[in-house]
C-alpha atoms as a PDB file:
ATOM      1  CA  UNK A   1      -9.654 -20.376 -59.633  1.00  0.00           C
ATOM      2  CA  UNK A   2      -7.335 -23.432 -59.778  1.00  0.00           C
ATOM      3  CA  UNK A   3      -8.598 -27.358 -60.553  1.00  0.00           C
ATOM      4  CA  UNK A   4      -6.736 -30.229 -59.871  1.00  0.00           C
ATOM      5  CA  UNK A   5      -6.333 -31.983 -63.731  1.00  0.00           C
ATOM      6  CA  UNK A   6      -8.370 -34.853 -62.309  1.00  0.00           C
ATOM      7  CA  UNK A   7     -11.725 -33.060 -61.558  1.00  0.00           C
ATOM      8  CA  UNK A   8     -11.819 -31.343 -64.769  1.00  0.00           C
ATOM      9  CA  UNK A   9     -14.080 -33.263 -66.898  1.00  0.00           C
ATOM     10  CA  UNK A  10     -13.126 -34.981 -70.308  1.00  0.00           C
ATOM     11  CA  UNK A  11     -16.139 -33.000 -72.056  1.00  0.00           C
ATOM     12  CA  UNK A  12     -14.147 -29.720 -70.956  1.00  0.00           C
ATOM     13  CA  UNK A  13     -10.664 -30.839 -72.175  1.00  0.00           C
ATOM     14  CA  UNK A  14     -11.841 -31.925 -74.949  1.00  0.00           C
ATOM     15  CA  UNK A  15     -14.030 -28.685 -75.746  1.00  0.00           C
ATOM     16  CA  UNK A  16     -10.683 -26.137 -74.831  1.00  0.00           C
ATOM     17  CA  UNK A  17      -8.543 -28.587 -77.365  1.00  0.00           C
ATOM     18  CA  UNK A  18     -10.539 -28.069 -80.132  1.00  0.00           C
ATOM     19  CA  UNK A  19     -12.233 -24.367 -80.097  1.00  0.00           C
ATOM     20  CA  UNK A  20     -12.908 -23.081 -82.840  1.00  0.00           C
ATOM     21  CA  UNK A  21     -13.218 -26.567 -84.803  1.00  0.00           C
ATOM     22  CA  UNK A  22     -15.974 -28.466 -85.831  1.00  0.00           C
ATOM     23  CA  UNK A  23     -17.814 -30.102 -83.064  1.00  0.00           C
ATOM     24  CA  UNK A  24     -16.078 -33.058 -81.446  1.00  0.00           C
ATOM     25  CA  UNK A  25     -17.943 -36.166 -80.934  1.00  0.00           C
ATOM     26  CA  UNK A  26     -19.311 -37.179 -77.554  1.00  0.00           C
ATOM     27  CA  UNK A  27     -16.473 -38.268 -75.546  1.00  0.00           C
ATOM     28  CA  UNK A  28     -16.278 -42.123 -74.672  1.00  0.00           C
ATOM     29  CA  UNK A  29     -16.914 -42.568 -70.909  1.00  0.00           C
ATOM     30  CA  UNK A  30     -13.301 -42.758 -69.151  1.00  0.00           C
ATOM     31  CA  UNK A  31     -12.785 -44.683 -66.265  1.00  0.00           C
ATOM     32  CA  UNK A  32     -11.325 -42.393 -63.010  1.00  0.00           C
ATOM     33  CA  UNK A  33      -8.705 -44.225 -60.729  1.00  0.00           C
ATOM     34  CA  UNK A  34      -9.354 -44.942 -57.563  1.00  0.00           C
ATOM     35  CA  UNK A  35      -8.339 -41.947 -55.259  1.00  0.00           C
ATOM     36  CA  UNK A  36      -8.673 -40.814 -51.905  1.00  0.00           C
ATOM     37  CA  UNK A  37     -10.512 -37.736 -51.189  1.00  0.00           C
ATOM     38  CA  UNK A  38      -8.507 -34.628 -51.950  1.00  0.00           C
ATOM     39  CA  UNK A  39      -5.044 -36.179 -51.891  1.00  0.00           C
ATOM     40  CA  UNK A  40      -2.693 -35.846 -54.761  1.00  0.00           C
ATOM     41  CA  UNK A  41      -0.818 -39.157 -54.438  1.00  0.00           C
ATOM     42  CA  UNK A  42       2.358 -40.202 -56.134  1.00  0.00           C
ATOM     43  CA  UNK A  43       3.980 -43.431 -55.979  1.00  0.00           C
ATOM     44  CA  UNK A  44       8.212 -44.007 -56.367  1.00  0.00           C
ATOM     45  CA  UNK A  45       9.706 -46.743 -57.478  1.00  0.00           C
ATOM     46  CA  UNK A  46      12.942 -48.175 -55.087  1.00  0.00           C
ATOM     47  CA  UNK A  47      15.418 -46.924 -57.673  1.00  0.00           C
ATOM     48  CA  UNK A  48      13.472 -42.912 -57.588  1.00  0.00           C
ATOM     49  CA  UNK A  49      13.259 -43.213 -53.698  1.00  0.00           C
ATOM     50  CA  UNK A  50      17.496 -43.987 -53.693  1.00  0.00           C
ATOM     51  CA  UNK A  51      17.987 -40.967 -55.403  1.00  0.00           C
ATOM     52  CA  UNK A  52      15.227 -38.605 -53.786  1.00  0.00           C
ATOM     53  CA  UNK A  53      16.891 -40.157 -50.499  1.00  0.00           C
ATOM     54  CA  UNK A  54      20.492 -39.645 -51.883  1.00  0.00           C
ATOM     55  CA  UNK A  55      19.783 -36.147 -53.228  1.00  0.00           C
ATOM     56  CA  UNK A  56      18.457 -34.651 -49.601  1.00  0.00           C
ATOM     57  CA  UNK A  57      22.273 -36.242 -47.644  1.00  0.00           C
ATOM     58  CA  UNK A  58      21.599 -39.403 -46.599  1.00  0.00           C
ATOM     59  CA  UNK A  59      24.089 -41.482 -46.618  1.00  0.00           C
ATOM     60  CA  UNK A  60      24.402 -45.118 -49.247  1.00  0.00           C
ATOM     61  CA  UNK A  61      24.030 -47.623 -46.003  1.00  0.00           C
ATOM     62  CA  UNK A  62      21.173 -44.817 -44.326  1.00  0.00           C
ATOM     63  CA  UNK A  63      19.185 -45.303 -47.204  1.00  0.00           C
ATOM     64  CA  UNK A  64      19.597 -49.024 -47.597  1.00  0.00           C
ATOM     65  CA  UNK A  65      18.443 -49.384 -44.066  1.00  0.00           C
ATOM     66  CA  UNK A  66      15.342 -47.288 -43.933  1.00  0.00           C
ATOM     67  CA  UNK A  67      14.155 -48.807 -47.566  1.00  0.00           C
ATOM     68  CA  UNK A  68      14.909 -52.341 -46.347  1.00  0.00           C
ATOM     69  CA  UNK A  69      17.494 -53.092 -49.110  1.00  0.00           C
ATOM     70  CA  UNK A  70      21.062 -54.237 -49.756  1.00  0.00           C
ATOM     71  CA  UNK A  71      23.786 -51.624 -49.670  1.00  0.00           C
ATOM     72  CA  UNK A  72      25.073 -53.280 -53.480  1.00  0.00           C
ATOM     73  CA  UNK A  73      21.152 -52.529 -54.556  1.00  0.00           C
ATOM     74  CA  UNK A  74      21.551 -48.715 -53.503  1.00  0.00           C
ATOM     75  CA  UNK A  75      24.702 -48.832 -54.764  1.00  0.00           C
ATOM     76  CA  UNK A  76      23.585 -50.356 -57.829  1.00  0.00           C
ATOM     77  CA  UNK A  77      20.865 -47.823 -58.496  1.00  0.00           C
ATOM     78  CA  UNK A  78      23.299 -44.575 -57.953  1.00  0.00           C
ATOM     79  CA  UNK A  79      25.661 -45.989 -60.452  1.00  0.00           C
ATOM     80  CA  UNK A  80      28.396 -46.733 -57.600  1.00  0.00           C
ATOM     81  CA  UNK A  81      30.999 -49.684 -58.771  1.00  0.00           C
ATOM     82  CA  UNK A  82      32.331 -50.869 -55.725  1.00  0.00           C
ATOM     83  CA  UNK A  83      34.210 -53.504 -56.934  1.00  0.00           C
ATOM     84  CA  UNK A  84      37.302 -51.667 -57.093  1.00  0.00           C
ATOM     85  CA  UNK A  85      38.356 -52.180 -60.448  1.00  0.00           C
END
C-alpha cells in the first residue's frame, strides 16, 4: 500500500518518528495547502523551466519564445556570455 506524504496524518509521522520513546505530545493542528483533488502539483520557476526546456533539445531562441522571454534572459539563466569577450 502506497500514500501520497500529504494524506498521511501528522499524528502518524509523528508516532513512526518517535517509537519506542516516551509519548509525544498532541501534535499542534497544521494547516494543509490548498490542493486539487488527487493531483501532485509542482510549480518551476523561469530559470528551472530554461533548463528542463534546455535539457530535453530545445533550442536558446525555442525556449525564449514559448516562455515569453528575452533570448539574453535564457541566455542569462544557462550561463551563456554572449558578449563575445
Amino acid at each position: 500500500m502506497s500514500l501520497s506524504i500529504s494524506s498521511v496524518p501528522a499524528a502518524v509521522v509523528a508516532t513512526a518518528a518517535n517509537s519506542g520513546a516516551a509519548a509525544a505530545p498532541a501534535p499542534q493542528k497544521v494547516q494543509q495547502p490548498v490542493q486539487s483533488a488527487g493531483s501532485d502539483t509542482v510549480t518551476l520557476t523561469a530559470a528551472q523551466q530554461v533548463f528542463q526546456l534546455y535539457n530535453q533539445g530545445q533550442t536558446v531562441t525555442q525556449i525564449a519564445s514559448s516562455l515569453s522571454l528575452s533570448v539574453s534572459l535564457v541566455n542569462n539563466y544557462l550561463g551563456i556570455n554572449t558578449s563575445g569577450g
